[in-house]
Protein backbone atom coordinates (compact mmCIF):
# COMPACT_ATOMS: atom_id res chain seq x y z
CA UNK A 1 0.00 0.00 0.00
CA UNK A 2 1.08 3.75 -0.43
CA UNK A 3 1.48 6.04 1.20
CA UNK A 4 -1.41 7.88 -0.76
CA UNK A 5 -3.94 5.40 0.10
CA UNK A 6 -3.10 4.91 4.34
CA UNK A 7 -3.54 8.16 4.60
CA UNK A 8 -6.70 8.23 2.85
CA UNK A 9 -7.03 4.83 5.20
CA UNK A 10 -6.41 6.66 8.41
CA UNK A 11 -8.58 9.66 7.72
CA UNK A 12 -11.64 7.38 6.31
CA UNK A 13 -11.13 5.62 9.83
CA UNK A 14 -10.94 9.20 11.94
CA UNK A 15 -14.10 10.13 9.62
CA UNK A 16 -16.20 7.14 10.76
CA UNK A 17 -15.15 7.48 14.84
CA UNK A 18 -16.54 11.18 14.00
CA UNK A 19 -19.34 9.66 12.47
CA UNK A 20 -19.87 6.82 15.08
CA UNK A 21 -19.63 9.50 18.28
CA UNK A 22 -22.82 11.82 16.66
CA UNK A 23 -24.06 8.95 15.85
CA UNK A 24 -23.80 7.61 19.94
CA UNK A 25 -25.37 11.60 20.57
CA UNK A 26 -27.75 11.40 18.16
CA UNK A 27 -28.76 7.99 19.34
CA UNK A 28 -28.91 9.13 23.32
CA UNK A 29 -30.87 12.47 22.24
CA UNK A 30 -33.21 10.29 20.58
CA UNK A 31 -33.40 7.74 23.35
CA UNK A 32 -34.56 11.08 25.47
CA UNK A 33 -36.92 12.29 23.31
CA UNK A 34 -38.76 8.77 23.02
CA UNK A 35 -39.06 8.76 27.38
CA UNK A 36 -40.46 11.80 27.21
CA UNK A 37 -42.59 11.07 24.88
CA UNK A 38 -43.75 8.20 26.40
CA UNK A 39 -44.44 10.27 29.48
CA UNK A 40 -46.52 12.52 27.17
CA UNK A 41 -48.61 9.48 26.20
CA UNK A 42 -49.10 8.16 29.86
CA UNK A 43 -50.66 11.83 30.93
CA UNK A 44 -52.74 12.36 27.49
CA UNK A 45 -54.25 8.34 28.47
CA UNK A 46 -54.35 9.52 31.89
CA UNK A 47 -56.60 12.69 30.90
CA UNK A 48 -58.41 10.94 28.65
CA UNK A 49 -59.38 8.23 30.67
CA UNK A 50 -60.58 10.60 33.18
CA UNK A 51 -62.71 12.51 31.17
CA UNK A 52 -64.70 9.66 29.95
CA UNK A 53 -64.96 8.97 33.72
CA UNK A 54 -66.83 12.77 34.23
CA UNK A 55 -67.91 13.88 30.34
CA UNK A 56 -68.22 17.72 30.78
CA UNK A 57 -70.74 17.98 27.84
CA UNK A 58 -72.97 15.07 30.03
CA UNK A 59 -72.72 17.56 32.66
CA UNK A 60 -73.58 20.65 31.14
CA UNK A 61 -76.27 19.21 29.21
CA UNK A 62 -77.65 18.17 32.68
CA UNK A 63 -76.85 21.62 33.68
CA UNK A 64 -79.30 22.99 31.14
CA UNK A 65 -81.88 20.76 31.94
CA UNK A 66 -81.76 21.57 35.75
CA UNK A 67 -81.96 25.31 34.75
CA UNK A 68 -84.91 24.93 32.45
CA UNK A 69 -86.75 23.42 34.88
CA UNK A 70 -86.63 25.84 37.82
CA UNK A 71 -87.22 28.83 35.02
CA UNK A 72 -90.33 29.05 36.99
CA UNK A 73 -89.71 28.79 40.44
CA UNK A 74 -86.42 30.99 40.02
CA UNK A 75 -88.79 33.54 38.94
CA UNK A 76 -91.15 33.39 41.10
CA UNK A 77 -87.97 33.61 43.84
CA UNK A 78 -87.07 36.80 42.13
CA UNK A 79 -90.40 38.57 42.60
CA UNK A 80 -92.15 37.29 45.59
CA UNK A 81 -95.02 39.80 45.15
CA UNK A 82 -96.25 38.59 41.70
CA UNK A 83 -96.23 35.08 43.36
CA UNK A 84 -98.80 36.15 46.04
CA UNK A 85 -100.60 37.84 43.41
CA UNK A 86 -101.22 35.05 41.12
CA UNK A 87 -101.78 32.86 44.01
CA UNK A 88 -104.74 35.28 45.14
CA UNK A 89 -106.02 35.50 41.79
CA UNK A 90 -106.08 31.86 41.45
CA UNK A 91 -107.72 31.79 45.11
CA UNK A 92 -110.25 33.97 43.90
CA UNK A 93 -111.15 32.29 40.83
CA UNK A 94 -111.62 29.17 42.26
CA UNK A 95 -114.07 30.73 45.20
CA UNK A 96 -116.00 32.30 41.85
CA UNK A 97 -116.38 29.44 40.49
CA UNK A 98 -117.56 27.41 43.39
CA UNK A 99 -120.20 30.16 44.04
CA UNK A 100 -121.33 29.51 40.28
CA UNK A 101 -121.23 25.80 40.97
CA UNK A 102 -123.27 26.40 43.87
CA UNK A 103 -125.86 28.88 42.48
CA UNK A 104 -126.77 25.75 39.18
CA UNK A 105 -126.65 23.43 41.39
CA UNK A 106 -129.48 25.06 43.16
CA UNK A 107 -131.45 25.97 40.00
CA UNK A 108 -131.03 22.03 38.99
CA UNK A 109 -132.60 21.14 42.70
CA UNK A 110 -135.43 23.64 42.24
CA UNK A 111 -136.00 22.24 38.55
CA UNK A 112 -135.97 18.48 39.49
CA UNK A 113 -137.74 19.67 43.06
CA UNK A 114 -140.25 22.52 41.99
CA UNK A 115 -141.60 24.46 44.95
CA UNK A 116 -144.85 22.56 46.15
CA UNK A 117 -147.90 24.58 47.54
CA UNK A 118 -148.96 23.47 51.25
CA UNK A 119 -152.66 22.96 51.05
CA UNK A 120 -154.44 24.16 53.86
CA UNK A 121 -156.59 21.29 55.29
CA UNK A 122 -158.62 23.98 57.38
CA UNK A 123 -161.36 24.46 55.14
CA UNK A 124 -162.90 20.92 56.07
């Protein structure tokens, strides 16, 4: 061999250690990067799993529901006065109506039931 060609040798060889050692840094920084993203895996599972445990659109859904429902008595909690208001009026327009019951009833009695006359029984 020349001279020409172990030197080309010996630098090829000093070229692949080079090589070889980014190669070992690469490797490590890669090694790295894969734990953590492992890691990054475990916590996204981790998340996800506990959110199908507690779905927040289940829950505000729900949410809605609970507030459409008390509309009414929420309301009424916000303005006490109109509450004892309609109650009255609804008071009163049941006591109306019972006093109208009342009255046909009595004209039905009288109709079935007409007034009799007494006879006297004196004249004998």
């Amino acid at each position: 061999m020349d001279k020409d060609t172990s030197d080309k040798l010996i630098h090829f060889a000093e070229n692949i250690g080079e090589v070889n050692g980014k190669l070992d840094l690469i490797l490590g920084q890669t090694s790295k990067t894969n734990g953590h993203v492992a890691e990054l895996f475990k916590r996204i599972n981790s998340i996800e799993k506990s959110q199908a445990a507690c779905p927040v659109q289940d829950l505000v859904i729900q949410v809605g529901k609970i507030s459409d429902e008390t509309e009414v008595p929420r309301f009424y909690a916000r303005y006490p006065k109109l509450l004892k208001l309609t109650v009255a009026a609804v008071l009163a327009m049941l006591i109306l109506e019972g006093f109208s019951l009342a009255n046909r009833l009595r004209k039905d009695v009288e109709i079935v039931q007409p007034k009799t006359e007494q006879h006297d029984n004196s004249d004998n």
